[in-house]
C-alpha atoms as a PDB file:
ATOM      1  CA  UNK A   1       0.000   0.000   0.000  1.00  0.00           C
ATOM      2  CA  UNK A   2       0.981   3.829  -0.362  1.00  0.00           C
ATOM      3  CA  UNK A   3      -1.750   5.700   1.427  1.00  0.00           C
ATOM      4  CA  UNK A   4      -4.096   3.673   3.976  1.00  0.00           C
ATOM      5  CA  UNK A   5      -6.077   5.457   7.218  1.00  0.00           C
ATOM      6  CA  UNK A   6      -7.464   2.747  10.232  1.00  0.00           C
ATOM      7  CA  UNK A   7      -9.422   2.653  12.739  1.00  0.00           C
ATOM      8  CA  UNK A   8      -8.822  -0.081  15.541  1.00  0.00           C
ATOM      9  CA  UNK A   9     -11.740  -0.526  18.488  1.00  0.00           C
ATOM     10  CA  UNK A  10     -13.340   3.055  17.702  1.00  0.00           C
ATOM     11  CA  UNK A  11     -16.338   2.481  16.343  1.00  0.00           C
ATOM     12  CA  UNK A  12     -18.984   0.560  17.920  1.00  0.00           C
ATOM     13  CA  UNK A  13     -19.795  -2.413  15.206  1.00  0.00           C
ATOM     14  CA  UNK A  14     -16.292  -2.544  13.828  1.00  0.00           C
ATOM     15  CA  UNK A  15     -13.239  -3.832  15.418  1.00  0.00           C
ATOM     16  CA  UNK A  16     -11.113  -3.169  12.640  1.00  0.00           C
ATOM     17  CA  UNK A  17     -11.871  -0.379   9.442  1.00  0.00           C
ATOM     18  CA  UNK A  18      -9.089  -0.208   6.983  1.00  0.00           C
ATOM     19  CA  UNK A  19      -8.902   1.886   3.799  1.00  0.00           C
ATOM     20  CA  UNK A  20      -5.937   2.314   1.282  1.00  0.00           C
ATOM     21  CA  UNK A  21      -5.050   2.749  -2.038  1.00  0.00           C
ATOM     22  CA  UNK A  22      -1.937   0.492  -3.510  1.00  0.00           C
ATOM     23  CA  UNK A  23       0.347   2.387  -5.673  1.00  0.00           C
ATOM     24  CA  UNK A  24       2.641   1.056  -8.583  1.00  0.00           C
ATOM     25  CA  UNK A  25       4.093   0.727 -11.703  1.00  0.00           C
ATOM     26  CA  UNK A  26       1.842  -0.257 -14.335  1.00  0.00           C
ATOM     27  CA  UNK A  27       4.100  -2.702 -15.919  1.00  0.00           C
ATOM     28  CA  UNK A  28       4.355  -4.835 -12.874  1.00  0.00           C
ATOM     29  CA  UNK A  29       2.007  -7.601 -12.823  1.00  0.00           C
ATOM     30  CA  UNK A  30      -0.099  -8.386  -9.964  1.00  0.00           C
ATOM     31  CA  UNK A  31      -3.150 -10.937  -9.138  1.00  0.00           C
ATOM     32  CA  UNK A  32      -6.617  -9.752  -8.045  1.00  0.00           C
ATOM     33  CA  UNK A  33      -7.918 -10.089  -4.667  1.00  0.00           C
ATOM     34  CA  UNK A  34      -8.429 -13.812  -4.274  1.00  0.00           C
ATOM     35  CA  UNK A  35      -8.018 -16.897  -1.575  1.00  0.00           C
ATOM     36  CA  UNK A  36      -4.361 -18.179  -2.736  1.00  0.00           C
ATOM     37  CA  UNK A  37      -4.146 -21.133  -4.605  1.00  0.00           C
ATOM     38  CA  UNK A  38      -1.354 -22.328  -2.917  1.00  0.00           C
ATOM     39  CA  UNK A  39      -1.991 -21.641   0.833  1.00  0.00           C
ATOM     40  CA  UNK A  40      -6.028 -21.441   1.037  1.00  0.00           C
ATOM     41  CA  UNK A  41      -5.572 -19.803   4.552  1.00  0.00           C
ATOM     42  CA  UNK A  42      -4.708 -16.091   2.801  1.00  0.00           C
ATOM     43  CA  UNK A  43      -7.165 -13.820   1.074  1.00  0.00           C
ATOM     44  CA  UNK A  44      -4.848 -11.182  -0.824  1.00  0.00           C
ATOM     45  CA  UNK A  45      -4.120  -9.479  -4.032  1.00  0.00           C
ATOM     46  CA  UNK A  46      -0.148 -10.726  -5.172  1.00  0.00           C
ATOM     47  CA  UNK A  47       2.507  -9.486  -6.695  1.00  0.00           C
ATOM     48  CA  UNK A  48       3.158 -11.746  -9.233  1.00  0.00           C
ATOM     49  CA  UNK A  49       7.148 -10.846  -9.852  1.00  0.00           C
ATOM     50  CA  UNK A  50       8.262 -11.687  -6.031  1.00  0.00           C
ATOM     51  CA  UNK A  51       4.888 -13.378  -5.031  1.00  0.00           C
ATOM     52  CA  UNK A  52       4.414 -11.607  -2.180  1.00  0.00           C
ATOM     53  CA  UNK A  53       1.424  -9.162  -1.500  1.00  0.00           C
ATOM     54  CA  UNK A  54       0.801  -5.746   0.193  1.00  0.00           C
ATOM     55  CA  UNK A  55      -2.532  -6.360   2.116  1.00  0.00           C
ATOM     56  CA  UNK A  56      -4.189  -9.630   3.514  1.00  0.00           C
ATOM     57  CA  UNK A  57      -6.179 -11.312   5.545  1.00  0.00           C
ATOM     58  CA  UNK A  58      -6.460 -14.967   7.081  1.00  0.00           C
ATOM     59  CA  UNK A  59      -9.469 -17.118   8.074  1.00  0.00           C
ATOM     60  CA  UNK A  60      -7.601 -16.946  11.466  1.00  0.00           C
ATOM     61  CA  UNK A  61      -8.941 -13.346  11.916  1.00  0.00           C
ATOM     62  CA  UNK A  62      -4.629 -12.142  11.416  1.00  0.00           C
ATOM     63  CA  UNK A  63      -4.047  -9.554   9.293  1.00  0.00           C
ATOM     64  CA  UNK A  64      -1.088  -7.375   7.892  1.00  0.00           C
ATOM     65  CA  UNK A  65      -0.502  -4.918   5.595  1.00  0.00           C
ATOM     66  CA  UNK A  66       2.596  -3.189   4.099  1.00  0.00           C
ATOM     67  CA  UNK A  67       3.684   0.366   2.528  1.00  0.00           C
ATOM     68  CA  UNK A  68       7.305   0.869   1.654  1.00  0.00           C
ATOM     69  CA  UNK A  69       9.179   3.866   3.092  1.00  0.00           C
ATOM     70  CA  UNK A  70      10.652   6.548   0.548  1.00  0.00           C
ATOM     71  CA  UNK A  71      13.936   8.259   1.408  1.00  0.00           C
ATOM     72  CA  UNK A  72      17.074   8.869  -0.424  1.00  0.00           C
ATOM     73  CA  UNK A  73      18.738   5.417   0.515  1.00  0.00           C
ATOM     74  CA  UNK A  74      19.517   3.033  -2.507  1.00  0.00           C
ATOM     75  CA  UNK A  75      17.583   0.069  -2.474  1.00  0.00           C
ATOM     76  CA  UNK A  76      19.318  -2.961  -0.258  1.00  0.00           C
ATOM     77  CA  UNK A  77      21.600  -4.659  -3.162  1.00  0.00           C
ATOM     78  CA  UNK A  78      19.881  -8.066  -2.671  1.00  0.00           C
ATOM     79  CA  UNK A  79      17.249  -7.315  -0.232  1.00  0.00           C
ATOM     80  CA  UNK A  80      14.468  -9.991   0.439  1.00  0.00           C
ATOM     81  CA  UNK A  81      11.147  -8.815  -1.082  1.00  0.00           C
ATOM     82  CA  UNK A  82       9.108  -6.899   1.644  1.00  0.00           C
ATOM     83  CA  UNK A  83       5.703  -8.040   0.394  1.00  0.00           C
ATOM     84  CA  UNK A  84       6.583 -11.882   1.752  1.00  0.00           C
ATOM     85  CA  UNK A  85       6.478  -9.967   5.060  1.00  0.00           C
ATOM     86  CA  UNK A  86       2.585  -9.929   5.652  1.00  0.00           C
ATOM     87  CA  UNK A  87       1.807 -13.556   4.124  1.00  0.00           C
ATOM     88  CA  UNK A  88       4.317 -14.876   6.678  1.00  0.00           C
ATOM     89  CA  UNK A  89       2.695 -13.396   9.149  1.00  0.00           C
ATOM     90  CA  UNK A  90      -0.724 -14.255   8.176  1.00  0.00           C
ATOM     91  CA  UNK A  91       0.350 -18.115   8.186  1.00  0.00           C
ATOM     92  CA  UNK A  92       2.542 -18.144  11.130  1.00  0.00           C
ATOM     93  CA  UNK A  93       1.612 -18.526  14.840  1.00  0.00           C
ATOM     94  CA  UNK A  94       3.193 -16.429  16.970  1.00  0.00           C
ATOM     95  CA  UNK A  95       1.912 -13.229  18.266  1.00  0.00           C
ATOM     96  CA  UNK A  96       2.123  -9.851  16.521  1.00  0.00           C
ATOM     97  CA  UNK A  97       5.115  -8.725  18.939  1.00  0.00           C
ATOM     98  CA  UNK A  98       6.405 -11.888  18.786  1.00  0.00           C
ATOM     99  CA  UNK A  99       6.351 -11.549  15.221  1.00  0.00           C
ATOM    100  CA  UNK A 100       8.163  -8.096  14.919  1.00  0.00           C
ATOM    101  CA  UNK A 101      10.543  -9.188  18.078  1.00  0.00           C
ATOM    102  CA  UNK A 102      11.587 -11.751  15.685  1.00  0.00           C
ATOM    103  CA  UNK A 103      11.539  -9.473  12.603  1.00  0.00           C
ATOM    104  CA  UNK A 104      13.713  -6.741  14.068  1.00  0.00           C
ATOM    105  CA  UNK A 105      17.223  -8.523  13.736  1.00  0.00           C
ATOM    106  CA  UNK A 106      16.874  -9.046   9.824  1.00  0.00           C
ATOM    107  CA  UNK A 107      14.854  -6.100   9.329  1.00  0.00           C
ATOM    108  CA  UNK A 108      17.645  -3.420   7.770  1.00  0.00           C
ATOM    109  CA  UNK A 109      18.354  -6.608   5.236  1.00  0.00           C
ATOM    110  CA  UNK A 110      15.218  -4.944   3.663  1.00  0.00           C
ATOM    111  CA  UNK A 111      14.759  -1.832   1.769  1.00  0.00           C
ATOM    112  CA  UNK A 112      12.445   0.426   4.063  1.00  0.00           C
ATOM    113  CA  UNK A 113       9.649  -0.531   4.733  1.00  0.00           C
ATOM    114  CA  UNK A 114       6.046   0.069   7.394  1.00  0.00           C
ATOM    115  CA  UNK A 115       4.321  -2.647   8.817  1.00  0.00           C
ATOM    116  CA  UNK A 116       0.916  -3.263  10.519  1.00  0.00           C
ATOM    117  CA  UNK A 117       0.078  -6.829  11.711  1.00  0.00           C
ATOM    118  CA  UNK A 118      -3.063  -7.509  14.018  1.00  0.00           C
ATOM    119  CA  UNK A 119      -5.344 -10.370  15.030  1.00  0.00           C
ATOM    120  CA  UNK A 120      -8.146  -9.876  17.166  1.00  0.00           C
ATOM    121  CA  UNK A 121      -7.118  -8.233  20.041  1.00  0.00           C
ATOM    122  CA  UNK A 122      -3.493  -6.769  19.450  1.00  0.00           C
ATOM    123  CA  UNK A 123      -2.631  -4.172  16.755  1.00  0.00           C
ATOM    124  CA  UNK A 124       1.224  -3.819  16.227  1.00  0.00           C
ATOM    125  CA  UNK A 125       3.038  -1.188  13.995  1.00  0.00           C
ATOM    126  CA  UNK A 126       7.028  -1.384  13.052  1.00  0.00           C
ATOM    127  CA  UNK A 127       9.270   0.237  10.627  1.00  0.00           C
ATOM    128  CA  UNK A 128      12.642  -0.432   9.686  1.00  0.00           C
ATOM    129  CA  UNK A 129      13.306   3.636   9.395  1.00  0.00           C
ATOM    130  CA  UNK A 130      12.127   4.480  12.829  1.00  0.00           C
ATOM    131  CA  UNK A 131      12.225   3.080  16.595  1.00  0.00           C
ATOM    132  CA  UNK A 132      14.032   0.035  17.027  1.00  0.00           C
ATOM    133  CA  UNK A 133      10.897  -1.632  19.184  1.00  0.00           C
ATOM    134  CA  UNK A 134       7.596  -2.312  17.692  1.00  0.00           C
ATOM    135  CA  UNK A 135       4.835  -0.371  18.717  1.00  0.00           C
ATOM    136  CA  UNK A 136       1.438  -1.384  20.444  1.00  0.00           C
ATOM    137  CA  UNK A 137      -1.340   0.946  18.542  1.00  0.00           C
ATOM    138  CA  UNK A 138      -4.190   1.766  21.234  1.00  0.00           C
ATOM    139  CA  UNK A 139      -7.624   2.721  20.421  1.00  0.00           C
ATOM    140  CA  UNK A 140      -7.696   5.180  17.612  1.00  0.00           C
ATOM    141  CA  UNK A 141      -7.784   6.562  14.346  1.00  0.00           C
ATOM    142  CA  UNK A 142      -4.458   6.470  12.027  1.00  0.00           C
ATOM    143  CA  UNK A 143      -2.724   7.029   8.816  1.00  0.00           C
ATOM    144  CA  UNK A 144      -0.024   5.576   7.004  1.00  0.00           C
ATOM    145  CA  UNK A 145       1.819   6.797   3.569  1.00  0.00           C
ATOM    146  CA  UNK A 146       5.568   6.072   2.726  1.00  0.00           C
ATOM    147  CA  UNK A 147       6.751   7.492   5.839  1.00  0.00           C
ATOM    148  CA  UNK A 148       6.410   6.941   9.631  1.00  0.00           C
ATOM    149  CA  UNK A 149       2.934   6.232  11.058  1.00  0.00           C
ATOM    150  CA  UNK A 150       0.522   9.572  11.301  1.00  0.00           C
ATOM    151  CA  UNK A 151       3.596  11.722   9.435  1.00  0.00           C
ATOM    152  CA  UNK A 152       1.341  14.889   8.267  1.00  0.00           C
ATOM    153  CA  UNK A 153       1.766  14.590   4.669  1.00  0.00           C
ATOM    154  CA  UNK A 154      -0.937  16.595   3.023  1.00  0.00           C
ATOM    155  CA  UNK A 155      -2.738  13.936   1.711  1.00  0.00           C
ATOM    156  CA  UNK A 156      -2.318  11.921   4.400  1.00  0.00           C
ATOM    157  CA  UNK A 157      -4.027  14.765   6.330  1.00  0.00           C
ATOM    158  CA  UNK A 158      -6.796  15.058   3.873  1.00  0.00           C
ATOM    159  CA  UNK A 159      -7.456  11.659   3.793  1.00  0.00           C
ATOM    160  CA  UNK A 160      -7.562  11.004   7.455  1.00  0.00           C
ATOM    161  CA  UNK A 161      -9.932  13.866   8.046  1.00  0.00           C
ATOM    162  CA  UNK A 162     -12.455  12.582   5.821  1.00  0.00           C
ATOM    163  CA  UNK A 163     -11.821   9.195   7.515  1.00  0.00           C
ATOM    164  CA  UNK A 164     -12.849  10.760  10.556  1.00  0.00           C
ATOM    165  CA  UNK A 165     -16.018  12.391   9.292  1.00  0.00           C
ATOM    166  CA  UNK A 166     -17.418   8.867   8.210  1.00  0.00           C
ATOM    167  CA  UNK A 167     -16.670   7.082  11.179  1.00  0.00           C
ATOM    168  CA  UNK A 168     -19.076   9.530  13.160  1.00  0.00           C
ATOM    169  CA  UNK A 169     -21.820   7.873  11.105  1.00  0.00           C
ATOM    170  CA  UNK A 170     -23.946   4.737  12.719  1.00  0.00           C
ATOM    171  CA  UNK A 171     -23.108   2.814   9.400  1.00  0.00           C
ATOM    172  CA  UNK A 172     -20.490   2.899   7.296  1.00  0.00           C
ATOM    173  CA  UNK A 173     -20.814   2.351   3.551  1.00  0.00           C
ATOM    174  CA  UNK A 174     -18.108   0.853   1.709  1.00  0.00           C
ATOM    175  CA  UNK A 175     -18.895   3.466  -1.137  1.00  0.00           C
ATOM    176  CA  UNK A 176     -18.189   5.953   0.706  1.00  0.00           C
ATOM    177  CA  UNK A 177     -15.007   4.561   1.899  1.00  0.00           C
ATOM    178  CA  UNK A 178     -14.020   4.102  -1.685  1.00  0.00           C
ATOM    179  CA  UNK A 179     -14.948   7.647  -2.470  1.00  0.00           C
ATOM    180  CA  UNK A 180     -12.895   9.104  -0.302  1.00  0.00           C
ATOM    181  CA  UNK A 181      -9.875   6.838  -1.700  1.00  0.00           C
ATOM    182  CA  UNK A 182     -10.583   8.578  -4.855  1.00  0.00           C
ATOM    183  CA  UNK A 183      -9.492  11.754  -4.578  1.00  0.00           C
ATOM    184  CA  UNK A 184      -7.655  12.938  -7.122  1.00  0.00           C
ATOM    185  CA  UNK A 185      -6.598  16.267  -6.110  1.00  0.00           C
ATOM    186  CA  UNK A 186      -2.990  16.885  -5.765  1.00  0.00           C
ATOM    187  CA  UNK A 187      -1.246  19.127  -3.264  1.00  0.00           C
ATOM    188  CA  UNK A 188      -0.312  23.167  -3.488  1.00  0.00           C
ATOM    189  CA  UNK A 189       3.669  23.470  -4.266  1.00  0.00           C
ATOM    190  CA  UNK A 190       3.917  25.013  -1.423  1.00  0.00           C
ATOM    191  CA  UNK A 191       2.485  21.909   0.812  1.00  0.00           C
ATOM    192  CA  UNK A 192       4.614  19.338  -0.976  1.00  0.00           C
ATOM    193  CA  UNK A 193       6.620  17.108   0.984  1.00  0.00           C
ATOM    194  CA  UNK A 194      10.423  16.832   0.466  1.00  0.00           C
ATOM    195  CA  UNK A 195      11.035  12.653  -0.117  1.00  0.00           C
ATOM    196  CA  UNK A 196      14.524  13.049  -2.438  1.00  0.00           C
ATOM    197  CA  UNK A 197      11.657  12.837  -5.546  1.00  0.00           C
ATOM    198  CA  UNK A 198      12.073  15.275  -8.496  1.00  0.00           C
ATOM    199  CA  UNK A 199       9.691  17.650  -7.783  1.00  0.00           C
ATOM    200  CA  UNK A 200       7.227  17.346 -10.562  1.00  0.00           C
ATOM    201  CA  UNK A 201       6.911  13.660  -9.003  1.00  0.00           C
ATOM    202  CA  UNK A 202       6.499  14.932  -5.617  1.00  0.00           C
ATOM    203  CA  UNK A 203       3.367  16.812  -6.871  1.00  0.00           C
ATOM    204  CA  UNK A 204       2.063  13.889  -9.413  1.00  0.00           C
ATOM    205  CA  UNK A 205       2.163  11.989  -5.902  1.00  0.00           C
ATOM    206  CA  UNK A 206       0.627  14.086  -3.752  1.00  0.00           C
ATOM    207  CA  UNK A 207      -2.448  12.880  -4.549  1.00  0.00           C
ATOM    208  CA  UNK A 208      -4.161  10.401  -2.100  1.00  0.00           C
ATOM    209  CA  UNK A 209      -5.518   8.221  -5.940  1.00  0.00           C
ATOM    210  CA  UNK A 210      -2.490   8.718  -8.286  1.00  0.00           C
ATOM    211  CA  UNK A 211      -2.957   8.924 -12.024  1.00  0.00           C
ATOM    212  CA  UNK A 212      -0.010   8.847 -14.611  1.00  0.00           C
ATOM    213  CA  UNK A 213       0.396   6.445 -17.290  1.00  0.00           C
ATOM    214  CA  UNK A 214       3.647   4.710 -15.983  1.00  0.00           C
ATOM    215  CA  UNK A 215       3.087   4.828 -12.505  1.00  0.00           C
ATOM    216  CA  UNK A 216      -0.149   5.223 -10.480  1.00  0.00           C
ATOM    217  CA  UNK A 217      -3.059   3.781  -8.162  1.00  0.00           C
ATOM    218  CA  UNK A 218      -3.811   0.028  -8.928  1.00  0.00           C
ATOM    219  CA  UNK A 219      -6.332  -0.916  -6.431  1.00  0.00           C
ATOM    220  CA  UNK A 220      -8.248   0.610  -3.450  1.00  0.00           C
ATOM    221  CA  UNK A 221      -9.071  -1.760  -0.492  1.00  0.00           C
ATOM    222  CA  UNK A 222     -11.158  -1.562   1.929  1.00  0.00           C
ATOM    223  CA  UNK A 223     -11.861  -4.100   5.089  1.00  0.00           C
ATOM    224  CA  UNK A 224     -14.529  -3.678   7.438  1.00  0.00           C
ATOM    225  CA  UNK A 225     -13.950  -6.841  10.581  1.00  0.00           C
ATOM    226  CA  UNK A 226     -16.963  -6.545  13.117  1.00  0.00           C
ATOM    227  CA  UNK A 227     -16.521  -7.452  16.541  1.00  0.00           C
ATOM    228  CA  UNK A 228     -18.164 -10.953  16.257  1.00  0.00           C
ATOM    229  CA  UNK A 229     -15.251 -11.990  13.851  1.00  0.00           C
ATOM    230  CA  UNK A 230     -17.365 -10.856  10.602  1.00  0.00           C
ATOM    231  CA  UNK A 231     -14.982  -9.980   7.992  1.00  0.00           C
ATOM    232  CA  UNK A 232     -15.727  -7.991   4.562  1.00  0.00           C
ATOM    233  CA  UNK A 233     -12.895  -7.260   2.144  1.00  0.00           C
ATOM    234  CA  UNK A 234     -13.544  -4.996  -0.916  1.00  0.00           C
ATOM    235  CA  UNK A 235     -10.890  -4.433  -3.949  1.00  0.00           C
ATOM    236  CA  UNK A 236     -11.233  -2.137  -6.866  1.00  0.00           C
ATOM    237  CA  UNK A 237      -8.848  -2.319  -9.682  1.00  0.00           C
ATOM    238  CA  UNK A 238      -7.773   0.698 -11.861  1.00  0.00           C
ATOM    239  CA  UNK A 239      -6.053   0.589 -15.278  1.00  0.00           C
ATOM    240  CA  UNK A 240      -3.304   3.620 -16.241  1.00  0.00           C
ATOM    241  CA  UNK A 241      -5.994   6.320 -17.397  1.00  0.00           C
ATOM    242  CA  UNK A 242      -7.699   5.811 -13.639  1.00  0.00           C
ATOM    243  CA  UNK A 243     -10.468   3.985 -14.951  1.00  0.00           C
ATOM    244  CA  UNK A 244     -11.677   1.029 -12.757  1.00  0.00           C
ATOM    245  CA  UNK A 245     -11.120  -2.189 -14.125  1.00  0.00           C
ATOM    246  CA  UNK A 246     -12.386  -4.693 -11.626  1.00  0.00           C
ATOM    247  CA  UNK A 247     -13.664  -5.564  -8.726  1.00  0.00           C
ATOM    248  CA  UNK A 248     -13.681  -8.112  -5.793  1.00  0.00           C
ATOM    249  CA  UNK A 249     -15.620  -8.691  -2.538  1.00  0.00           C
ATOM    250  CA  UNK A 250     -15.114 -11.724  -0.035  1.00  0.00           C
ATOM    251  CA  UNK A 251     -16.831 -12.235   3.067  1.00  0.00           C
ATOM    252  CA  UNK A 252     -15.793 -14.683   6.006  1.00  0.00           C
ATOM    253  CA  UNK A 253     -16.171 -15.266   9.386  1.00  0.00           C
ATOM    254  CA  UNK A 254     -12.642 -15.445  11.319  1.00  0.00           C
ATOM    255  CA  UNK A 255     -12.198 -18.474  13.372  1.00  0.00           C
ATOM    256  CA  UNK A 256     -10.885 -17.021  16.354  1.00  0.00           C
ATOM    257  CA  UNK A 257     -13.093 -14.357  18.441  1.00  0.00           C
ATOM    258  CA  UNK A 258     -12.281 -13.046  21.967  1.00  0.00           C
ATOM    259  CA  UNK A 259     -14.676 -14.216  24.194  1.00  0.00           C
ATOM    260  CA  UNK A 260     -14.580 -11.066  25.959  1.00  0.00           C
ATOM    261  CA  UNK A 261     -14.023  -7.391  24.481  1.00  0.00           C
ATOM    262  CA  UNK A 262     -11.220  -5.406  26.400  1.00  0.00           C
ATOM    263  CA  UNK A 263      -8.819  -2.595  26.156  1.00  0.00           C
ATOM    264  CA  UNK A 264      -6.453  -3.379  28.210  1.00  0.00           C
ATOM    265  CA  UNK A 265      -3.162  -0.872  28.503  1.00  0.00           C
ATOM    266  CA  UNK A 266      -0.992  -3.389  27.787  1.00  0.00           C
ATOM    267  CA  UNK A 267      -2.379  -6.117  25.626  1.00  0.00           C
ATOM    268  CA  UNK A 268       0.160  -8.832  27.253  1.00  0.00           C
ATOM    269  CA  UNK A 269      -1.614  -8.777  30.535  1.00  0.00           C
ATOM    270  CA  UNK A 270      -3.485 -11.908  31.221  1.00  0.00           C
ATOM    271  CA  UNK A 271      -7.368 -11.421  31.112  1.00  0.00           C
ATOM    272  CA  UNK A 272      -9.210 -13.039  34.213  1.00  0.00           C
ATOM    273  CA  UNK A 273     -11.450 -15.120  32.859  1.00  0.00           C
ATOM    274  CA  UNK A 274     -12.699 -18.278  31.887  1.00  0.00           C
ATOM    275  CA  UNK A 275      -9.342 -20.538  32.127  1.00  0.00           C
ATOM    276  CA  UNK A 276     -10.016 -22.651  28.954  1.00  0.00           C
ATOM    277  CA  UNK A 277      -9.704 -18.924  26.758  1.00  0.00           C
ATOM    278  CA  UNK A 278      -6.970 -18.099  25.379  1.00  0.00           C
ATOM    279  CA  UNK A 279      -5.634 -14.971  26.807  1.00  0.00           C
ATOM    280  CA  UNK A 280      -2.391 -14.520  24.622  1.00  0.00           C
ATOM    281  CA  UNK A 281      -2.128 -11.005  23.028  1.00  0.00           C
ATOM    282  CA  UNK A 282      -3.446 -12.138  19.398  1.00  0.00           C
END
């Protein structure tokens, strides 16, 4: 992904509301939304030149997502692809901190990169360009681009204020979820980010849905999980004029559902409850 806002445990039916845009070059192949062939347990778009993918979900109720980090560094001369980051998460079986703990000693072997991985009670953010230790996301509304988590870009800011609006609604419509992915307007000169990009790039991507005809947005996602596990995951595909090419929509219901619904501070703290639940932090 290049531009996504979230909300985690703020509304009151949804556990989990995700919206982003993915942003690439129009050259490079990728797979619609789809369960994968070859590990039925992941629901995902793919990459189809390193195989990896940039948003997914997993019947287990896990999910991760992905946006590269732009700075002036060259890319890491053989650098594992970061878009095998989210379906390893989504198949493995630790816990999200466990999961970046474990992540953190191979992490600069990557080219920069943000990551989000959750589950049903734990939301976890890490980057390989900022703190060293993974961070626990509380309660709240965020935004994510190609820098660090909530940096004010302007479209970012746009984006997440709009975000904001909707969620004050009793229902939320994915249509309007996807509307607001489509913006199209780009940012004043004088607002623009400074990323190391020339800077007629730095305005043709200053737009929260990019349009160019090498490089621009490819899909918009958007995932809805209710509290009772209930989990709705929308794609729209878009070719290189902006026009939308496709369309996907699965619906599941996760397998694994807190028996109780908690904020706790810290989401390692055992639960007191029936002894049979599983209290771990996923």
């Amino acid at each position: 992904m290049c531009l996504l806002v979230l909300a985690w445990k703020t509304h009151p039916r949804y556990r989990l509301v995700l919206a982003g845009n993915r942003d690439e070059f129009h050259d490079r192949a990728a797979a619609p939304l789809n369960w994968w062939q070859d590990d039925a347990r992941i629901l995902a778009g793919r990459d189809q030149k390193a195989g990896g993918t940039w948003l997914g979900v997993a019947r287990s109720g896990r999910f991760g997502v992905i946006t590269n980090y732009r700075d002036l560094q060259a890319p890491v001369e053989g650098a594992p692809s970061r878009g095998n980051l989210v379906p390893r998460y989504l198949t493995g079986a630790t816990s999200p901190k466990e999961f970046l703990d474990d992540l953190r000693g191979a992490a600069l072997r990557y080219s920069g990169f943000n990551l989000l991985v959750g589950g049903s009670r734990a939301l976890y953010y890490y980057s390989n360009r900022g703190p060293k230790d993974p961070t626990v996301l509380a309660p709240g509304i965020y935004g994510l681009s190609n820098h660090l988590l909530d940096t004010p870009w302007p479209k970012l800011e746009r984006t997440r204020e709009k975000f904001r609006q909707l969620l004050t609604q009793p229902e939320l419509a994915p249509d309007d979820l996807f509307t607001l992915l489509a913006d199209r307007e780009r940012a004043p000169t004088e607002g623009l980010p400074s990323t190391g990009l020339p800077s007629d790039w730095e305005r043709v991507v200053s737009a929260p849905f990019i349009v160019n005809e090498r490089y621009g947005t490819r899909c918009s996602s958007v995932l809805l999980v209710e509290r009772n596990g209930r989990t709705i995951l929308h794609e729209r595909r878009f070719d290189a004029s902006g026009v939308q090419s496709g369309t996907s929509r699965f619906e599941f219901t996760s397998t694994e559902v807190p028996e109780v619904w908690f904020e706790a501070g810290d989401p390692n703290e055992a639960i007191v409850t029936d002894p049979s639940f599983d209290s771990s932090p996923e």
